[in-house]
Protein backbone atom coordinates (compact mmCIF):
# COMPACT_ATOMS: atom_id res chain seq x y z
CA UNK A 1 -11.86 16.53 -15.37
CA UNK A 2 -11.10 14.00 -12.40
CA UNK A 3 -9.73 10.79 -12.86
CA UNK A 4 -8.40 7.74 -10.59
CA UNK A 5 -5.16 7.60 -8.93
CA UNK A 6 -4.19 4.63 -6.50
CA UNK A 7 -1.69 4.05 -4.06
CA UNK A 8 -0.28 0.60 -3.40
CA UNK A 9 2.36 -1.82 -1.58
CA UNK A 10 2.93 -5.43 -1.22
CA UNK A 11 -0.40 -6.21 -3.85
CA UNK A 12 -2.43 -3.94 -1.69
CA UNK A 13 -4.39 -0.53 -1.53
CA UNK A 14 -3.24 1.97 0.26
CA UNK A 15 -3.97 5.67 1.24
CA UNK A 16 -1.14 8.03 0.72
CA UNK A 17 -0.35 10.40 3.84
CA UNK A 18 2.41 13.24 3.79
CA UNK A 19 3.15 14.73 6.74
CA UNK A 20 6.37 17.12 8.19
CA UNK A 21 8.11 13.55 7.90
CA UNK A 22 7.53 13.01 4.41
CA UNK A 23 5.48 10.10 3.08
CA UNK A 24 3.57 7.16 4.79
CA UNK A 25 0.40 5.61 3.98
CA UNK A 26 -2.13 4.03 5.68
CA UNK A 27 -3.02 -0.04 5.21
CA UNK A 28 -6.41 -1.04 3.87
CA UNK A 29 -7.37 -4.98 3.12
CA UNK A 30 -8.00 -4.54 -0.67
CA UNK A 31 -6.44 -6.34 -3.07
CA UNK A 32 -4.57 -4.12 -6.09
CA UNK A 33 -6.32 -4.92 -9.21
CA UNK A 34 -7.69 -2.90 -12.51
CA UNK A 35 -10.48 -2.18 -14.91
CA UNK A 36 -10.54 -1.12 -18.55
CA UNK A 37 -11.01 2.74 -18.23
CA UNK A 38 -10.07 5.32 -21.23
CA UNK A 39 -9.45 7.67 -18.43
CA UNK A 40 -5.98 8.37 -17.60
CA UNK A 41 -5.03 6.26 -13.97
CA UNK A 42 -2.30 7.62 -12.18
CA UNK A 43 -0.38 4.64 -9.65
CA UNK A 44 1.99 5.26 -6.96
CA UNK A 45 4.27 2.62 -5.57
CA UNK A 46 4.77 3.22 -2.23
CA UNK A 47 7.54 0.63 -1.91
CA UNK A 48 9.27 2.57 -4.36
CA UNK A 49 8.56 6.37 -2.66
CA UNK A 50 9.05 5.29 0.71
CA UNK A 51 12.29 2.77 0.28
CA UNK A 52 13.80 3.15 -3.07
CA UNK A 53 12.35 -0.38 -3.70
CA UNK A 54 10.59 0.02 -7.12
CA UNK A 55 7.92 -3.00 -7.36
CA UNK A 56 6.23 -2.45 -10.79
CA UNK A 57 5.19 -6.11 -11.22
CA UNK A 58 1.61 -6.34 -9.79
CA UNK A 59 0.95 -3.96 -12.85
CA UNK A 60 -0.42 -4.56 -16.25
CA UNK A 61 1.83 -4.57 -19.16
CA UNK A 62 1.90 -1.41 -21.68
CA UNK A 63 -1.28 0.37 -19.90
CA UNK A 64 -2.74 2.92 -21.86
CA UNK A 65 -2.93 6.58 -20.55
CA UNK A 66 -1.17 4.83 -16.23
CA UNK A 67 0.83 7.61 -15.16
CA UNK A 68 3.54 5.15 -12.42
CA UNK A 69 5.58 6.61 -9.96
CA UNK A 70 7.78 5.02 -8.17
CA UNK A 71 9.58 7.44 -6.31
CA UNK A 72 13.24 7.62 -8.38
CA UNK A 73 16.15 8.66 -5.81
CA UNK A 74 18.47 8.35 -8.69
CA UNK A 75 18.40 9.63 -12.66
CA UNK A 76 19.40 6.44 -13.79
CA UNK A 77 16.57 4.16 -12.21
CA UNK A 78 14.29 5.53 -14.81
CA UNK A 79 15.97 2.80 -17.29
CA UNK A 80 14.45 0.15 -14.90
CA UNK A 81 10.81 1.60 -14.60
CA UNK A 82 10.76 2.32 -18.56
CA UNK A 83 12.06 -1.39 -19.14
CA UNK A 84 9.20 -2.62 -17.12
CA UNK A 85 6.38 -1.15 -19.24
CA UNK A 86 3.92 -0.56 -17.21
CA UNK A 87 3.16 2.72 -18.21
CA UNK A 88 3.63 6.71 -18.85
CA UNK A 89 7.39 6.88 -16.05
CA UNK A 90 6.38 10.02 -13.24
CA UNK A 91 10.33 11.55 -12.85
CA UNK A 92 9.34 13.31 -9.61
CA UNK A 93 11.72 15.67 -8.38
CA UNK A 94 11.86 15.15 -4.69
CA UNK A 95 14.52 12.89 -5.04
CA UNK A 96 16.55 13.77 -7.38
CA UNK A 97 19.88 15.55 -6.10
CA UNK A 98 19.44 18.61 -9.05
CA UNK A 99 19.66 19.54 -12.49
CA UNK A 100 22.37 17.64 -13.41
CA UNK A 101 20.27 14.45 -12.12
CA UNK A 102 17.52 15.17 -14.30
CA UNK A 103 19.24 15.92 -17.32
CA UNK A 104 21.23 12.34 -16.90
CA UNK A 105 17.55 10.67 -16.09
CA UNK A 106 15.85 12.89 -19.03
CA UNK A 107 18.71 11.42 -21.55
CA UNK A 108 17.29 7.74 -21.19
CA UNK A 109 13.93 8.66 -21.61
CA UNK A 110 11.13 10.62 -23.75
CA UNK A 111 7.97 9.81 -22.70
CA UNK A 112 8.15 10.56 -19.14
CA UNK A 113 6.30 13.47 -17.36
CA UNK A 114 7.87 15.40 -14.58
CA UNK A 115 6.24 15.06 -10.93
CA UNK A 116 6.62 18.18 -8.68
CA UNK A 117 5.43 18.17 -5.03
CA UNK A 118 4.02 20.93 -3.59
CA UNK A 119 2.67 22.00 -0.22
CA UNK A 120 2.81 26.23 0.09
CA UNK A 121 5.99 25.43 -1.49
CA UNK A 122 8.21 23.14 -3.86
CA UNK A 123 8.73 19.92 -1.68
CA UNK A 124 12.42 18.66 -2.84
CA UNK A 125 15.54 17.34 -1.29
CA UNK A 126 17.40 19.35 -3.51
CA UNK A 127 17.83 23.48 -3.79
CA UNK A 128 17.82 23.53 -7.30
CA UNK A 129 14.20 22.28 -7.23
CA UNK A 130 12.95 23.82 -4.12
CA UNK A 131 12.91 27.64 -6.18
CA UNK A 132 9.67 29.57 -7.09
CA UNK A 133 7.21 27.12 -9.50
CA UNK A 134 7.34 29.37 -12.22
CA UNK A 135 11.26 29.36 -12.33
CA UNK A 136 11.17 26.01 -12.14
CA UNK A 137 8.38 25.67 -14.75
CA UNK A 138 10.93 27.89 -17.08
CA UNK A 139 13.98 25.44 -16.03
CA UNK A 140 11.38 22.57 -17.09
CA UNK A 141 10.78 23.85 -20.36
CA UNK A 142 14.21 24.67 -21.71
CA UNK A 143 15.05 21.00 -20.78
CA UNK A 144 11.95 20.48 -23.07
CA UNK A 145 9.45 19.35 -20.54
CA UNK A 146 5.87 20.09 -21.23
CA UNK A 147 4.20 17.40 -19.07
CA UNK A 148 4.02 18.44 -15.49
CA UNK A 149 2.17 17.20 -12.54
CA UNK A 150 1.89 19.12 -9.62
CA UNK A 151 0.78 16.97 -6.59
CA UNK A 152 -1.31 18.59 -4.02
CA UNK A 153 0.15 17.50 -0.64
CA UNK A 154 -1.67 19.74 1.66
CA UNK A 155 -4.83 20.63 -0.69
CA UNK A 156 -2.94 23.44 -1.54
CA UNK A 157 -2.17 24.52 -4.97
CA UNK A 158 0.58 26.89 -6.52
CA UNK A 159 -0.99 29.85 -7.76
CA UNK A 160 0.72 30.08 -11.63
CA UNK A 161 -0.76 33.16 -13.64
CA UNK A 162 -1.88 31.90 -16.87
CA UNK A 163 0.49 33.38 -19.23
CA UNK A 164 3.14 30.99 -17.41
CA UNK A 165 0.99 27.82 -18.46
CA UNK A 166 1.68 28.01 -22.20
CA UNK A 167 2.41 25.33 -23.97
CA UNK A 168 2.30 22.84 -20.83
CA UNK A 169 0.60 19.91 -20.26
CA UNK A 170 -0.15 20.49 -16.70
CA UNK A 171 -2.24 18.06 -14.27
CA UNK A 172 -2.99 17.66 -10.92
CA UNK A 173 -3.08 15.31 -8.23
CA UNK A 174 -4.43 15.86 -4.96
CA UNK A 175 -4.03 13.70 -1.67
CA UNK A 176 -6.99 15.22 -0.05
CA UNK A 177 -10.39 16.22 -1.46
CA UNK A 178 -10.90 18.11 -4.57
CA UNK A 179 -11.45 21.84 -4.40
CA UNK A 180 -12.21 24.19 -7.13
CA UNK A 181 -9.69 23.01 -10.04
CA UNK A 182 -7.17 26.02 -10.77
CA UNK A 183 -7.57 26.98 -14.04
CA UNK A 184 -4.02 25.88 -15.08
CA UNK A 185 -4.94 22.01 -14.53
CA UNK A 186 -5.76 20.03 -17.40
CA UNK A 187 -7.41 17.02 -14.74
CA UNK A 188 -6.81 16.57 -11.65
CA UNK A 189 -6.11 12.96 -10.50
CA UNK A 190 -7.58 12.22 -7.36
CA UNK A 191 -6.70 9.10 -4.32
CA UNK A 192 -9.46 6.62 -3.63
C-alpha cells in the first residue's frame, strides 16, 4: 500500500533532502493544508528535525491514522508533542543519546511508534542505535515496541529476513521514489 507523507515549515510544503550533512529541505510556495483521507498521513516538521523547534500548531487536532515527527533530541519532549494532539508521536532515534533516552521518553508515552533512519546503515547520533537492524529490532521489542518505521533516506532499504518481522508493525517511508516494496513493509509512506 502507499500512502501520503508531507514535509513542512513555517505553514509551508516542503521537500525533504538528506544528504552526508544530515537533513535540509527544499522551499516550495504551497500552503500546508489537509483533506479527509482514511489513509494513514505521515507529517514531518522540519522546524522540529532541523532545529529542535517543534511547531505542531498548523496541524489538525486528534487526526486519525497522522503519523508526526518532529524530530525529538530529547526523551522528555515527547510529553510536549503528545500534549499537542495532533496525532500518532514518531520517537525517531537519530536523536536520542541511547537506550536509556528511550526508555525515559517510552515511560511518558504508549501510543507512539519508533522512527529508524536508514541509508546502507542505521543513521543515529548515538552507538547504541547505530548496531545491525535486526539487533536493534530485538532491543525494540523487549522494550515492547512493535510499531516501527524505517525511513528510506537513500532509496535503500534494510534487508530483514522474514522470520525477524514477527509480530511487528513495520512501515516504510521513502524520500525518493518507490521501488519494489520489501516484503517486510506493511505501506510504505511516500513524500509529495
Amino acid at each position: 500500500m502507499a500512502w501520503s507523507a508531507l514535509a513542512y515549515n513555517q505553514g509551508k510544503l516542503v521537500k525533504p533532502i538528506w544528504d552526508s550533512n544530515g537533513f535540509n529541505f527544499q522551499t516550495t510556495e504551497s500552503e500546508l493544508s489537509f483533506s479527509e483521507t482514511p489513509d494513514p498521513t505521515l507529517i514531518w516538521d522540519m522546524r522540529g528535525i532541523i532545529k529542535n523547534r517543534p511547531d505542531p500548531f498548523p496541524l489538525p487536532f486528534s487526526p486519525k491514522e497522522t503519523y508526526l515527527d518532529c524530530g525529538l533530541k530529547w526523551g522528555e519532549d515527547i510529553i510536549d508533542l503528545i500534549m499537542a494532539d495532533r496525532g500518532t508521536v514518531v520517537l525517531p532515534l537519530r536523536n536520542l543519546r541511547g537506550f536509556d533516552e528511550l526508555d525515559a521518553a517510552l515511560s511518558y508515552a504508549e501510543d507512539t511508534i519508533i522512527g529508524i533512519d536508514w541509508s546502507q546503515e542505521v543513521e543515529s547520533v548515538n552507538n547504541d542505535f547505530s548496531i545491525d537492524i535486526v539487533r536493534l529490532l530485538r532491543q525494540l521489542h523487549q522494550r515492547g515496541q512493535m510499531d516501527i518505521l524505517v525511513y528510506s533516506l537513500t532509496g535503500e532499504y534494510p534487508y530483514i529476513p522474514a522470520g525477524a518481522t514477527t509480530n511487528f508493525n513495520i512501515k516504510l517511508a521513502t524520500l525518493s521514489e518507490v521501488r519494489p516494496i520489501p516484503s517486510w513493509a506493511q505501506g510504505v509512506f511516500s513524500f509529495e
